[in-house]
Protein backbone atom coordinates (compact mmCIF):
# COMPACT_ATOMS: atom_id res chain seq x y z
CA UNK A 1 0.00 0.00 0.00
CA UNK A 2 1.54 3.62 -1.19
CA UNK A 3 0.41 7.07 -0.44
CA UNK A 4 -3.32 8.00 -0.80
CA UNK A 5 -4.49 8.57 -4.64
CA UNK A 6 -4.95 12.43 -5.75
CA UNK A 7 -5.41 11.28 -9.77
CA UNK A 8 -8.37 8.74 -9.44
CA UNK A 9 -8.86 7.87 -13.07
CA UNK A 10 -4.95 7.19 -13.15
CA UNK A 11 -5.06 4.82 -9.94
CA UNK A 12 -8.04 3.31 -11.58
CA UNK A 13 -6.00 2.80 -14.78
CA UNK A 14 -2.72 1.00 -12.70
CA UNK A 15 -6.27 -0.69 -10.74
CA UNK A 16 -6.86 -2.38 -14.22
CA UNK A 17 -3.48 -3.40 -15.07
CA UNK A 18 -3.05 -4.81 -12.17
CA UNK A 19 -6.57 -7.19 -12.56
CA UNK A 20 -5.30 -7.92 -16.06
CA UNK A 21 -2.19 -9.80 -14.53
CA UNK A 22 -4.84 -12.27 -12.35
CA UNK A 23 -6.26 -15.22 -14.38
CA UNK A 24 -8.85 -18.12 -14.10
CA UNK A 25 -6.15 -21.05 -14.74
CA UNK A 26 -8.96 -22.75 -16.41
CA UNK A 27 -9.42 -19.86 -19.31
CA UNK A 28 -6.25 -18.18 -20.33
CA UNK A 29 -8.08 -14.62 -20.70
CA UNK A 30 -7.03 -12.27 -17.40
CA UNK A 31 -9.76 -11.84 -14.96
CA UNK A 32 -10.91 -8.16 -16.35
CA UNK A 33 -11.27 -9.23 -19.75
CA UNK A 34 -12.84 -12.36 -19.00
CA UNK A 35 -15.49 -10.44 -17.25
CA UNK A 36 -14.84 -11.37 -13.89
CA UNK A 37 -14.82 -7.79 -12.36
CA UNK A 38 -18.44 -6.25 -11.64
CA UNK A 39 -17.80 -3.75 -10.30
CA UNK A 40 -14.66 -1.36 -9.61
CA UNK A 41 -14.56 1.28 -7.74
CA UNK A 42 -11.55 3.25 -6.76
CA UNK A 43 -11.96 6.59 -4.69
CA UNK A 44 -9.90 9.76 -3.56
CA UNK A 45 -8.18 8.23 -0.65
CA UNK A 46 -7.26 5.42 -2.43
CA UNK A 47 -9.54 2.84 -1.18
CA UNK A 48 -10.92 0.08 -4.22
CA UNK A 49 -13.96 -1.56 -3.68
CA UNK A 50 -13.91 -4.85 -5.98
CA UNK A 51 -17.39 -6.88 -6.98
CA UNK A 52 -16.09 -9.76 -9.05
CA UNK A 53 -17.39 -13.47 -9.71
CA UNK A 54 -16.21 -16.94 -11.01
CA UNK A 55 -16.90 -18.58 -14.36
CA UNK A 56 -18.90 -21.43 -11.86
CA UNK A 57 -19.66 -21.91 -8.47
CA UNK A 58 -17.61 -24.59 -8.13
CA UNK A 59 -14.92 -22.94 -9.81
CA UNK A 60 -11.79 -25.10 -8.05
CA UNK A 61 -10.06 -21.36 -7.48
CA UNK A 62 -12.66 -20.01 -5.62
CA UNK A 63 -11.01 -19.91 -2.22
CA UNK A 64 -7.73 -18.34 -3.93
CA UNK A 65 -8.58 -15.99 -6.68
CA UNK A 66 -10.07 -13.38 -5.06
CA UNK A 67 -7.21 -13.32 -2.13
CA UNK A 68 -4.89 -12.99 -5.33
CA UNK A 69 -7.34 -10.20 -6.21
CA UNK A 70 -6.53 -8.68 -3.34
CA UNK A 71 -3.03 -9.21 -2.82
CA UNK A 72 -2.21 -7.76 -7.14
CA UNK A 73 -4.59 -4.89 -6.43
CA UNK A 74 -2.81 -3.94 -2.61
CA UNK A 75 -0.01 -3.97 -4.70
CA UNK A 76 -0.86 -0.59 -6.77
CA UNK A 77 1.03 2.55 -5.70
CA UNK A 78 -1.51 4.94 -4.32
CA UNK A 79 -3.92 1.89 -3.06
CA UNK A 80 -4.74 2.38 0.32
CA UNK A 81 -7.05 -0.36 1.28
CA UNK A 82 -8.93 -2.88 -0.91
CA UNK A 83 -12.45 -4.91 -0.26
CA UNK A 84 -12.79 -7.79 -2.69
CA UNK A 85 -16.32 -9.16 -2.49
CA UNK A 86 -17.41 -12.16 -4.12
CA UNK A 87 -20.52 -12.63 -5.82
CA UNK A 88 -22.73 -14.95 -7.96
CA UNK A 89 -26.18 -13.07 -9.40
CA UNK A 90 -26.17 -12.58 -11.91
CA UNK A 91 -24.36 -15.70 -12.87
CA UNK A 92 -21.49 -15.21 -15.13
CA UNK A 93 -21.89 -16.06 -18.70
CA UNK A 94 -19.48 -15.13 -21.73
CA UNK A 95 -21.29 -12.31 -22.97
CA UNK A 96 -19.56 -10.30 -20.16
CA UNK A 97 -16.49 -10.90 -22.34
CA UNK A 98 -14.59 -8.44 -23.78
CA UNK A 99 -14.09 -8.57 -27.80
CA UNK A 100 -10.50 -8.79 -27.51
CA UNK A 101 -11.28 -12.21 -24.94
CA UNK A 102 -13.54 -13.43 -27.28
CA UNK A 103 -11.28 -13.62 -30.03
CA UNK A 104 -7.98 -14.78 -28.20
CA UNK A 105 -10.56 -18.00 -27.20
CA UNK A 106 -11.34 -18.06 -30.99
CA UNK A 107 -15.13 -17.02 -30.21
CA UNK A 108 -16.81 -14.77 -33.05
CA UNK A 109 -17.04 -11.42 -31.24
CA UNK A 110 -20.60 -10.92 -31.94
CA UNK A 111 -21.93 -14.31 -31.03
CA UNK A 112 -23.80 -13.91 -27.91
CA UNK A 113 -24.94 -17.68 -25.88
CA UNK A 114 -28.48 -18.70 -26.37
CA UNK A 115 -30.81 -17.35 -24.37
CA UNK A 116 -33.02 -19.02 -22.38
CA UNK A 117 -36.57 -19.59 -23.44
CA UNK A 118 -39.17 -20.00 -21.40
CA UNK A 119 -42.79 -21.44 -22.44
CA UNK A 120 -45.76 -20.80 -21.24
CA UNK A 121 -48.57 -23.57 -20.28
């Protein structure tokens, strides 16, 4: 942990970088591409707030990837503090992916999954 932040957009930029050097070792896409990060927020003082998720549930890294979340982001010069929260609604699905994710997979950017259906009796 550095110095409080005075440039938030910049913090929030090294914030990023940082995320981009975490990956799901299932999926070799980083974390913020992959669509992993909710929500980022990264004030004044220096204090990120992180809402990210898993590609599953079950998802075997699920005890460790958000510590190494942590641990990357704590990392940043001008990071003061950092809250990683863990969520799973809405589930994640690959249309949270970024374009540049999709094609490193070999996905066609604009293909979205099926959605679900639902008939009425």
């Amino acid at each position: 942990m550095g110095e409080p932040a005075r440039d938030t957009p910049s913090l929030e930029k090294r914030v990023i970088r940082a995320l981009r050097q975490c990956f799901d070792p299932e999926i070799p896409v980083n974390i913020y591409d992959l669509g992993l990060i909710y929500k980022l927020a990264v004030d004044p003082s220096g204090k990120v707030d992180i809402l990210m998720t898993l590609t599953a549930p079950n998802c075997p890294v699920a005890g460790s990837l958000p510590a190494q979340v942590e641990s990357r982001v704590n990392a940043v010069e001008g990071v003061t503090g950092v809250v990683v929260e863990l969520t799973f609604d809405p589930p994640w699905d690959r249309s949270r992916m970024s374009e540049g994710a999709r094609l490193s997979l070999g996905l066609d950017p604009e293909d979205q999954p099926p959605s679900i259906v639902r008939f009425q009796r």
